[in-house]
Protein backbone atom coordinates (compact mmCIF):
# COMPACT_ATOMS: atom_id res chain seq x y z
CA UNK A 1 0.00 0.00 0.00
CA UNK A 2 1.17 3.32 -0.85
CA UNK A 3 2.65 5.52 1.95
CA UNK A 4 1.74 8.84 3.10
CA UNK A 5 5.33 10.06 2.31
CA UNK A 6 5.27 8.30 -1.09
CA UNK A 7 2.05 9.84 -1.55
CA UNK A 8 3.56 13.19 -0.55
CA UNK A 9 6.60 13.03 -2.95
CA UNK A 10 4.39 11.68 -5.29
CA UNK A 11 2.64 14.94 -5.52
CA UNK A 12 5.13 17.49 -5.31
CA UNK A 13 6.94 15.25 -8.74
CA UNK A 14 3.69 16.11 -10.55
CA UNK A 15 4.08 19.87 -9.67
CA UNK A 16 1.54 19.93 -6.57
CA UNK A 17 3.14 22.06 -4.18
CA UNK A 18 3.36 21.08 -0.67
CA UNK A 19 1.76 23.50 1.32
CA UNK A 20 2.00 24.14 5.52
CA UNK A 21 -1.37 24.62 6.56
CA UNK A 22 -2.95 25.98 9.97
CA UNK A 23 -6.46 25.49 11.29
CA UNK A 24 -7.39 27.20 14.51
CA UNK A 25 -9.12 29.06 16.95
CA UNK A 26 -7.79 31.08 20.01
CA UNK A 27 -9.24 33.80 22.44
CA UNK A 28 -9.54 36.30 19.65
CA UNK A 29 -12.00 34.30 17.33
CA UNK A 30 -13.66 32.26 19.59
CA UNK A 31 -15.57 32.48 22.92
CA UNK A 32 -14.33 30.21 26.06
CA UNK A 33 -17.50 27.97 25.83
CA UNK A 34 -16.70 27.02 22.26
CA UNK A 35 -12.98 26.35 22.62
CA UNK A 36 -13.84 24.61 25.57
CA UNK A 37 -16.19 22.24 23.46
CA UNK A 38 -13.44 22.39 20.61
CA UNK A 39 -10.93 21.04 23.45
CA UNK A 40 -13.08 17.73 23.57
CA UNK A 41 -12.77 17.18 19.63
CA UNK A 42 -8.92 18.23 18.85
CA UNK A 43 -7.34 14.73 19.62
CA UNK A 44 -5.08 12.76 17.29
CA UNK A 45 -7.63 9.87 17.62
CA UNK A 46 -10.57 12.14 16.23
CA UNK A 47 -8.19 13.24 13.64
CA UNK A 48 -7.34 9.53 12.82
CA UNK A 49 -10.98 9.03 12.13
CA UNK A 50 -11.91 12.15 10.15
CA UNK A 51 -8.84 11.71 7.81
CA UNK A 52 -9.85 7.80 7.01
CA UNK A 53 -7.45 5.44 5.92
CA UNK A 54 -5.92 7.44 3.62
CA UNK A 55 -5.33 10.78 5.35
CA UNK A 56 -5.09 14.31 2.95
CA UNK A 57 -1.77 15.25 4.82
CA UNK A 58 1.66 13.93 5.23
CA UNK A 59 1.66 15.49 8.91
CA UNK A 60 0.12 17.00 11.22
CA UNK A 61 0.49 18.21 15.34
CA UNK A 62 -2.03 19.57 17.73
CA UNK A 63 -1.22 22.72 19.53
CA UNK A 64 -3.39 23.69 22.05
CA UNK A 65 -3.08 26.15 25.31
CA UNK A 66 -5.33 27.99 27.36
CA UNK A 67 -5.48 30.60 24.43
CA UNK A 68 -5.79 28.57 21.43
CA UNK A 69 -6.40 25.09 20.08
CA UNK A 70 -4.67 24.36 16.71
CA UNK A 71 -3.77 22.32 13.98
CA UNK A 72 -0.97 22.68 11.52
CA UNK A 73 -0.50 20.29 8.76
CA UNK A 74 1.35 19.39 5.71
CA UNK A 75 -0.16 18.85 2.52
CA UNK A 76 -0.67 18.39 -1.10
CA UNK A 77 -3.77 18.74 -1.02
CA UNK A 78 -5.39 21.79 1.07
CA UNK A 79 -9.35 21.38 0.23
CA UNK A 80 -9.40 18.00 1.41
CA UNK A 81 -7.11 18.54 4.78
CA UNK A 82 -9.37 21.70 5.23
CA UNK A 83 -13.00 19.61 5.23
CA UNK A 84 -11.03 16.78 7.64
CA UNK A 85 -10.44 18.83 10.29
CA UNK A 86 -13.59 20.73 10.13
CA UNK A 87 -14.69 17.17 10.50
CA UNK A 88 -12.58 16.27 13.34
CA UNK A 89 -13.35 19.47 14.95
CA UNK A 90 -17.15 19.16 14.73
CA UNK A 91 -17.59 22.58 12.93
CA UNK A 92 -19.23 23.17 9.75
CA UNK A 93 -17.68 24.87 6.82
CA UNK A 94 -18.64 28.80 7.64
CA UNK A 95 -18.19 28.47 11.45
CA UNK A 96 -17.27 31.80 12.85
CA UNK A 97 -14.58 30.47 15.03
CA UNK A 98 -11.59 29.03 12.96
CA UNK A 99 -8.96 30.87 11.26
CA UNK A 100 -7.32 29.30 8.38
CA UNK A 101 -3.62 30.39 7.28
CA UNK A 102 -1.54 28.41 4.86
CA UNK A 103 2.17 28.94 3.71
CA UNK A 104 4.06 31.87 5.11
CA UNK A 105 1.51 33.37 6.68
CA UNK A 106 0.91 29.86 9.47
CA UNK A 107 4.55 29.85 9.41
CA UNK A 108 4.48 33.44 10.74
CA UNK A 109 1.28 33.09 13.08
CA UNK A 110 3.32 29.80 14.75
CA UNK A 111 6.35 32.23 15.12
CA UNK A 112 4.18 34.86 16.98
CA UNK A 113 2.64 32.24 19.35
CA UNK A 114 6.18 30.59 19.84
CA UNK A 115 7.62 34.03 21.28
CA UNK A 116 4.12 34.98 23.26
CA UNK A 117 3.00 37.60 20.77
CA UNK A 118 0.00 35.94 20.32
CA UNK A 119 -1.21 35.74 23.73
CA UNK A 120 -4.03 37.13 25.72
CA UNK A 121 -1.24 38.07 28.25
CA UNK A 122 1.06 39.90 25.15
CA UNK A 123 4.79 38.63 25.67
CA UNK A 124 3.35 35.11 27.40
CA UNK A 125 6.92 33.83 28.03
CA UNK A 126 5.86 30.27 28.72
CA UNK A 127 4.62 29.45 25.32
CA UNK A 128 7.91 28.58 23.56
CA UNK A 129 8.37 25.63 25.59
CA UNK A 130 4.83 24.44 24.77
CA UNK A 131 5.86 24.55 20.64
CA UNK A 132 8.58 22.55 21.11
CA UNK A 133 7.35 19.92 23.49
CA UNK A 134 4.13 19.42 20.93
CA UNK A 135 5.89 17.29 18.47
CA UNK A 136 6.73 14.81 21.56
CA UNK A 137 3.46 14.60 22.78
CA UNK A 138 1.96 13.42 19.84
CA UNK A 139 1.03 9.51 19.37
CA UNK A 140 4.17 7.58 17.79
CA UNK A 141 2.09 6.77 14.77
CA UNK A 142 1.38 10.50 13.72
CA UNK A 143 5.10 10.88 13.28
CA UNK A 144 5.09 10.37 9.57
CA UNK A 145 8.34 13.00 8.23
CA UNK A 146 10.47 15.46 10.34
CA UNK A 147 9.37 18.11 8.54
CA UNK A 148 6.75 19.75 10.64
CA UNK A 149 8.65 18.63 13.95
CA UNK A 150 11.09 20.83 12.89
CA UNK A 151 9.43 23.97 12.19
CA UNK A 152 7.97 23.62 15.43
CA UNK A 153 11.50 23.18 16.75
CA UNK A 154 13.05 26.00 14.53
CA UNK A 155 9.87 28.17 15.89
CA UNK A 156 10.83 27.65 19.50
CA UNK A 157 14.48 28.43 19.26
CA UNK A 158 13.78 31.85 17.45
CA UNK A 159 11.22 32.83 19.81
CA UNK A 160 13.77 34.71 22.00
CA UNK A 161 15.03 36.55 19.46
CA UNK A 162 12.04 37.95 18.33
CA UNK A 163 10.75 38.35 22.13
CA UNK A 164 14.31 40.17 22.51
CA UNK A 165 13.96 42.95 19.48
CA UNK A 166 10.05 43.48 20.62
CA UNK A 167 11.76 44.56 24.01
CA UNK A 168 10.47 41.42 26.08
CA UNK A 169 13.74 40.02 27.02
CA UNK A 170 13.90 39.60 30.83
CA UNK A 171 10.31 40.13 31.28
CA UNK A 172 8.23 37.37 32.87
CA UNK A 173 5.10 37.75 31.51
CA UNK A 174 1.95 35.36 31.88
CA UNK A 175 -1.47 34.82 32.29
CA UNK A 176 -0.73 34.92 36.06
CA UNK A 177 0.34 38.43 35.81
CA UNK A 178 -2.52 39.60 34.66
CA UNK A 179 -4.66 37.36 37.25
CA UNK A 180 -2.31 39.80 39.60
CA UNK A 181 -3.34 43.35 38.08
CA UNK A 182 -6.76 41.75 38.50
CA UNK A 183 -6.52 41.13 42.37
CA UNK A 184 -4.70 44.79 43.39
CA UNK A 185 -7.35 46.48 41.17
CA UNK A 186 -10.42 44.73 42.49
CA UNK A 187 -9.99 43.40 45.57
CA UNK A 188 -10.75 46.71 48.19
CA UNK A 189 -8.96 44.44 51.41
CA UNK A 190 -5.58 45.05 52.72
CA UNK A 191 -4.50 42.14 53.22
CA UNK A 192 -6.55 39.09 51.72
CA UNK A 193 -6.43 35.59 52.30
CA UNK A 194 -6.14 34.04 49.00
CA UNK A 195 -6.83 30.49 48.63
CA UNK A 196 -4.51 28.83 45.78
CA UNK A 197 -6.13 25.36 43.87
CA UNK A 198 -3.49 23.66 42.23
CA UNK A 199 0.52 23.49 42.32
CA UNK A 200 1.47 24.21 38.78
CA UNK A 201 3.54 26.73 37.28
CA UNK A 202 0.64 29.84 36.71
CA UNK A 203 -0.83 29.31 40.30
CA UNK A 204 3.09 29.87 41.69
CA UNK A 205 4.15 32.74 39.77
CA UNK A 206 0.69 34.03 41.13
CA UNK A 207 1.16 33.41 44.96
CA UNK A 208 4.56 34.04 45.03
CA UNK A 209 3.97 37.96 44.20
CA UNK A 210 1.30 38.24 46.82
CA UNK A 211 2.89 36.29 49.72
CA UNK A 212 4.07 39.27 51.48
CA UNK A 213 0.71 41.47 50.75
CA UNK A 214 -2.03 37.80 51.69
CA UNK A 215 -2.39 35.41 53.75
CA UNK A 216 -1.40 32.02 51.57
CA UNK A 217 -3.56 29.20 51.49
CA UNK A 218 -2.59 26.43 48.91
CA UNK A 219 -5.10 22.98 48.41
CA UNK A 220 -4.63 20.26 46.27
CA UNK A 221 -5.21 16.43 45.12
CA UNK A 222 -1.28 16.08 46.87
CA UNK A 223 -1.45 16.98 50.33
CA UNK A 224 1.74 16.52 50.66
CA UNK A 225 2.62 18.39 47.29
CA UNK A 226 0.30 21.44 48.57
CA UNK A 227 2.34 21.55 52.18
CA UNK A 228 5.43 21.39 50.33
CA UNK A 229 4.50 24.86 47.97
CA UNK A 230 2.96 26.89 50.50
CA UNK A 231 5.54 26.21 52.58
CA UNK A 232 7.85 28.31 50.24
CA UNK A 233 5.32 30.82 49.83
CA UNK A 234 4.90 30.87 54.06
CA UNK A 235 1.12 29.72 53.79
CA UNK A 236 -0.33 26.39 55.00
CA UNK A 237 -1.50 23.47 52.67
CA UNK A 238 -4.01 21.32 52.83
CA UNK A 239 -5.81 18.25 50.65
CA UNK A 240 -8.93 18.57 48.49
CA UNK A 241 -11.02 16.98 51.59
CA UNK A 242 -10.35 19.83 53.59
CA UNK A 243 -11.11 22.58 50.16
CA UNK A 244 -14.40 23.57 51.97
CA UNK A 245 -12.83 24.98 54.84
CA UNK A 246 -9.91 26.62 52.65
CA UNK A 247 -12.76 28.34 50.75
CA UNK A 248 -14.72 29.10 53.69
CA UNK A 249 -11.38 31.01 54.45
CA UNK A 250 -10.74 32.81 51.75
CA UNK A 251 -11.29 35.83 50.11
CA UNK A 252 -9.86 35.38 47.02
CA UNK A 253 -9.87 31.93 45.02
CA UNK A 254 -7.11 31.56 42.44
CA UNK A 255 -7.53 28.23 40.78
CA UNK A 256 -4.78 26.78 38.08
CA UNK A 257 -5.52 23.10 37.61
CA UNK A 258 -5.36 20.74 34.91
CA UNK A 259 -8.60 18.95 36.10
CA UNK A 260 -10.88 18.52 33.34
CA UNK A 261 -13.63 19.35 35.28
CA UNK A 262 -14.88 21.92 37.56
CA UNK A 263 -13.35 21.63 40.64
CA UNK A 264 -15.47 24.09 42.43
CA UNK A 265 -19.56 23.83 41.84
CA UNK A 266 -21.89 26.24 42.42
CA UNK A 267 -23.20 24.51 44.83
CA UNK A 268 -20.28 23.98 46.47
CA UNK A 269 -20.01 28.34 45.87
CA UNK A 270 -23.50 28.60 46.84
CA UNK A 271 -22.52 26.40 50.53
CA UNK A 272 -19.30 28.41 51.64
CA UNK A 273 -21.55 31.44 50.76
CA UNK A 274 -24.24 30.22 53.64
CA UNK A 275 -21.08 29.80 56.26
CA UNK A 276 -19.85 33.05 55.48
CA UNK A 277 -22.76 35.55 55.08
CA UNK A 278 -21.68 39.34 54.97
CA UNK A 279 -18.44 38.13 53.03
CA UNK A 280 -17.74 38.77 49.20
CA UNK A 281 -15.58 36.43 47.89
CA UNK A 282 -13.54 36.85 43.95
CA UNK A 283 -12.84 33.91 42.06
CA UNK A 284 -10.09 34.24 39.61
CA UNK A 285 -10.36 31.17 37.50
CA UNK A 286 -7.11 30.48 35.58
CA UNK A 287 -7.82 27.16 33.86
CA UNK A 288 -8.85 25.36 30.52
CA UNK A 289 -10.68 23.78 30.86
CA UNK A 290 -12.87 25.65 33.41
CA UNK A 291 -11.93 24.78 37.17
CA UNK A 292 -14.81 26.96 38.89
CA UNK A 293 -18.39 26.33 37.59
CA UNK A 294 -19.35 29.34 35.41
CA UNK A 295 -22.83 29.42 36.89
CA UNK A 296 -21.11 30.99 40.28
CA UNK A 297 -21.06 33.96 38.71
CA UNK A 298 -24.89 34.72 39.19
CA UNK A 299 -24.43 34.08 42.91
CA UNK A 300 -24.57 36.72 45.17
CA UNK A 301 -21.69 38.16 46.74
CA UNK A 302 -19.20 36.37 44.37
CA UNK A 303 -16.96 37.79 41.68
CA UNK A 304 -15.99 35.33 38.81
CA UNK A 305 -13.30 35.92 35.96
CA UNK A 306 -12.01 33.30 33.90
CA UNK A 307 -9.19 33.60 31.47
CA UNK A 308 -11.10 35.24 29.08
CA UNK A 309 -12.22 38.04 31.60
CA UNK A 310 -8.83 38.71 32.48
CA UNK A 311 -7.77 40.57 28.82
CA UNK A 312 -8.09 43.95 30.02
CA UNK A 313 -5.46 43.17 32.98
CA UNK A 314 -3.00 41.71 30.02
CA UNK A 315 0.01 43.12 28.88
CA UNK A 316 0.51 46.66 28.11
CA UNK A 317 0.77 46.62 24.26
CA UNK A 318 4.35 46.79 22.61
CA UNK A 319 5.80 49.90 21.13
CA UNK A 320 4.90 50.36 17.56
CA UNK A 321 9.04 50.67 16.58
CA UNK A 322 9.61 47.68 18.29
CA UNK A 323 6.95 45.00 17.53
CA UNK A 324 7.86 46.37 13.82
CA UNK A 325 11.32 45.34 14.35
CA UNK A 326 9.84 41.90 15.98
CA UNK A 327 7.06 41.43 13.31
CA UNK A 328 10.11 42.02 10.65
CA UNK A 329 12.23 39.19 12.17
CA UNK A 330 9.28 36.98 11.95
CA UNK A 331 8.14 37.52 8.49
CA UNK A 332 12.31 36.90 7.17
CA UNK A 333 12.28 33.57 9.45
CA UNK A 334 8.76 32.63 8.21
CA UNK A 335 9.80 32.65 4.44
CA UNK A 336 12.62 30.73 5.58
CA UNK A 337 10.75 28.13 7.25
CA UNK A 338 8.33 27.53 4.05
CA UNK A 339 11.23 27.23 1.85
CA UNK A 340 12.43 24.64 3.84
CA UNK A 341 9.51 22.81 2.85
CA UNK A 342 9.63 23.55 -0.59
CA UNK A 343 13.29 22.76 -1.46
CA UNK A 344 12.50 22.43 -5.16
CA UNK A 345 11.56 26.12 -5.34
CA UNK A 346 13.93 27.54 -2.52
CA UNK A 347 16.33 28.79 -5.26
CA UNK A 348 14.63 30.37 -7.62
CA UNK A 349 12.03 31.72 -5.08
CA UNK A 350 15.65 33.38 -3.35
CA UNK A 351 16.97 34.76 -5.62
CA UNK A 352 13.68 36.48 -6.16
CA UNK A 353 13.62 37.13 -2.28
CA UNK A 354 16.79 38.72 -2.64
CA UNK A 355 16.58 41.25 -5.83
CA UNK A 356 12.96 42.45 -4.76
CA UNK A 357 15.26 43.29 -0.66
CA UNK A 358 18.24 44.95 -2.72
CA UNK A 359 15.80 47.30 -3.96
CA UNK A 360 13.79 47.53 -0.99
CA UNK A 361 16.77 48.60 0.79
CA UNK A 362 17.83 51.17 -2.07
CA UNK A 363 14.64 53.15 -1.90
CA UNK A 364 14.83 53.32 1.89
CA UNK A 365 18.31 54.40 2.11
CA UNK A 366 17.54 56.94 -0.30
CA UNK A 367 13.98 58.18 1.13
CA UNK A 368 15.98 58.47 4.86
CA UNK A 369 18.50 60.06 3.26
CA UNK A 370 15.93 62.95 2.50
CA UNK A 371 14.58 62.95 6.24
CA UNK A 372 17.79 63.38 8.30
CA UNK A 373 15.20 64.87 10.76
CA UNK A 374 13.91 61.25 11.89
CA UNK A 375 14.55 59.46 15.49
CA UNK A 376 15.81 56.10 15.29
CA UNK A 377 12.66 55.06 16.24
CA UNK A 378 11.04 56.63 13.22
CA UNK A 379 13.48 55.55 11.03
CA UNK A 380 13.06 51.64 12.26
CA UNK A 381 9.13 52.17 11.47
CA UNK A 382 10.13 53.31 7.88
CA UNK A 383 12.39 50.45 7.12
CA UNK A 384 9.66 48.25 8.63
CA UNK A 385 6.74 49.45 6.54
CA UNK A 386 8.70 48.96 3.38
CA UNK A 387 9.57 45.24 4.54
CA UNK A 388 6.40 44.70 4.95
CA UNK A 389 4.68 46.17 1.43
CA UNK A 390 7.32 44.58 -0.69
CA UNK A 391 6.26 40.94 1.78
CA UNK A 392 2.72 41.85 0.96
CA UNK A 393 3.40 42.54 -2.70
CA UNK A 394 5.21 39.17 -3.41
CA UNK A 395 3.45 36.60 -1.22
CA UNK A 396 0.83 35.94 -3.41
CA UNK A 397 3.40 35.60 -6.65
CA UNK A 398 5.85 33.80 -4.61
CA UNK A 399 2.87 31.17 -3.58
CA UNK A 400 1.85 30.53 -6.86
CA UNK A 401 5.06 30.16 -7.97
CA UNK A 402 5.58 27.50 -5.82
CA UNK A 403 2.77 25.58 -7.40
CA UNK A 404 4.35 25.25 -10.92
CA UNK A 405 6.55 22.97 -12.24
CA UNK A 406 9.92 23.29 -12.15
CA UNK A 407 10.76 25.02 -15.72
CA UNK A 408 7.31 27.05 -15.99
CA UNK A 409 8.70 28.12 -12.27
CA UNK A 410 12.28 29.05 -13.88
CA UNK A 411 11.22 31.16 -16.84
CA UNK A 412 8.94 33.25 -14.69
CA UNK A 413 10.96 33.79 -12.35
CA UNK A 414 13.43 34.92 -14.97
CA UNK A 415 10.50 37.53 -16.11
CA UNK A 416 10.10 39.07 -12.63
CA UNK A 417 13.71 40.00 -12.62
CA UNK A 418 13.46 41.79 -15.72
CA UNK A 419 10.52 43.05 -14.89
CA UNK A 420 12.11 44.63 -11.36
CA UNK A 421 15.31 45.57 -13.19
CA UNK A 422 17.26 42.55 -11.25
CA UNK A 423 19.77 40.71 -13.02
CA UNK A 424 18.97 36.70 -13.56
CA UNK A 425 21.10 34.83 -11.90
């Protein structure tokens, strides 16, 4: 039986392009009920089954954080990959939700989620580390080509350079900060007891900032685990038999779990409430899935936000000079990456790359030259909007080009450079 590579190379010798295709949704297009229901479908097995026996892709990886859920593929053939993951997914055709990029612009949006660019919390440093670890996650048989492992890989190592030139380096930015601007602004009491569910990563970045403004309390599944974390934060910890009586406690509930299920019911809400009458308690709800029971929220006295609700207490945005320096980084190492996957093209598709930059960089040197008045600042936004006209100009040629067979590819190539006054080379 013929193999999915062989089917692959099969393709790209007839002159179908092989094409890097992404398929996703994150906090931008799509509400926290949906993604949570979209959470449920995005597993390799569901993938397994939409794509048949004979699957429309050479490769494909899930991605999927508390922002976004997404899958990037490889493929001859985009229509049919497209209407499989719909499939797998559970979404129709003109669902609201999904976002569809292909070539270098998925390259590119992978590259902004890599360095935390992407994120609700803008700069999300933590990110990076879940790009690269997706191509290990995934079941052995899914590993069909090293292709798309590496761009994931490639992705991940240039996310601190591009978090470096968008002025990020150092900066220790999360979901958890902004769970933080949340508390100082909202929460009118000196000093709070805040009850912590869970032991990860987001719940300690959290606690540790407060631990000398609150009163620490940390439950989990591990008892032991829990007495072991608050102890470094100087708060007590306790299992989940005793989480009434930490809630009953607490003002403030920060929960950052990886149940899959609410943790804390309304019910549960609606109980503590009766035991502590008079007392308004905020629920800061940093999971995905869910870990408090949205329905709280109606219940008096209480003050719910989930991840979602936490976007206005995210990141200040970046400097326009340098996320255009950052954005420019990603859009050179985004053409790189699809070139990588289109080796028969890489040349020609260069050495157009590379006449249509000498002249970019002509025209700019000459138009700065004629504004000696500009900051460095200024000047880095100039250099960046050309970058990015001349990108916008060529992506479409360049992707077309890619889809014809080598000599047809050649000649017009040859044409263009003519055409721009580049020599063929």
């Amino acid at each position: 039986m013929e193999s999915q590579g062989n089917r692959a190379s099969a393709g790209r010798a007839r002159g179908t392009a092989t094409e890097l295709v992404l398929v996703g949704a994150n906090h931008r297009t799509c509400p926290l009920d949906e993604r949570e229901a979209l959470l449920r479908h995005a597993t390799y097995a569901r993938l397994r089954t939409a794509a048949g026996p004979r699957p429309p892709w050479s490769d494909v990886l899930l991605l999927t954080t508390c922002n976004r859920i997404e899958v990037y593929l490889i493929t001859t053939d985009t229509g049919a990959a497209e209407r499989s993951l719909r499939k797998a997914l559970g979404l129709p055709e003109a669902s609201p939700h999904l976002y569809v990029l292909r070539g270098i612009e998925a390259a590119a949006h992978l590259l902004r989620v890599a360095a935390g660019l992407d994120s609700l919390a803008q700069g999300e440093s933590q990110v990076a580390a879940q790009v690269r670890q997706a191509p290990a996650i995934r079941p052995t048989g899914f590993r069909r080509n090293p292709d798309l492992a590496a761009t994931f890989e490639r992705a991940a190592r240039e996310a601190p350079r591009i978090r470096r030139l968008a002025g990020l380096e150092g900066k220790d930015i999360s979901a958890s900060h902004a769970a933080l601007r949340f508390i100082e602004a909202s929460v009118p009491i000196r000093h709070p007891t805040i009850a912590l569910l869970g032991t990860g990563k987001m719940a300690r970045l959290a606690a540790g900032s407060l631990r000398d403004r609150a009163t620490i309390l940390v439950a989990n599944r591990d008892a032991s685990r829990a007495r072991d974390v608050a102890n470094g934060l100087g708060g007590t910890g306790h299992g989940l038999d005793r989480l009434d009586a930490v809630l009953e406690a607490a003002d403030v509930v920060l929960a950052a779990t990886a149940s899959r299920k609410p943790l804390v019911s309304a019910a549960r809400v609606r109980r503590i409430l009766a035991r502590r009458p008079d007392r308004p308690l905020w629920l800061v709800d940093l999971g995905f899935p869910r870990n408090i029971d949205p329905a709280s929220r109606s219940l008096p006295g209480v003050t719910l936000v989930d991840i979602d609700g936490l976007a206005p207490w995210g990141a200040e945005p970046l400097p326009p000079a340098a996320l255009a320096r950052a954005e420019a980084r990603i859009r050179e190492q985004a053409e790189s990456l699809v070139l990588d996957l289109h080796p028969a093209a890489g040349a020609d598709i260069a050495t157009l790359r590379r006449t249509a930059e000498a002249l970019r960089r002509r025209e700019v040197d000459e138009a700065l030259a004629r504004l000696p008045t500009l900051t460095d600042s200024d000047r880095a936004v100039v250099d960046t909007l050309a970058t990015r006209l001349v990108n916008r100009f060529l992506h479409g040629p360049t992707e077309r080009l890619r889809e014809l067979p080598e000599a047809t590819r050649a000649e017009w190539v040859q044409e263009l450079l003519r055409g721009m006054g580049g020599t063929p080379r």
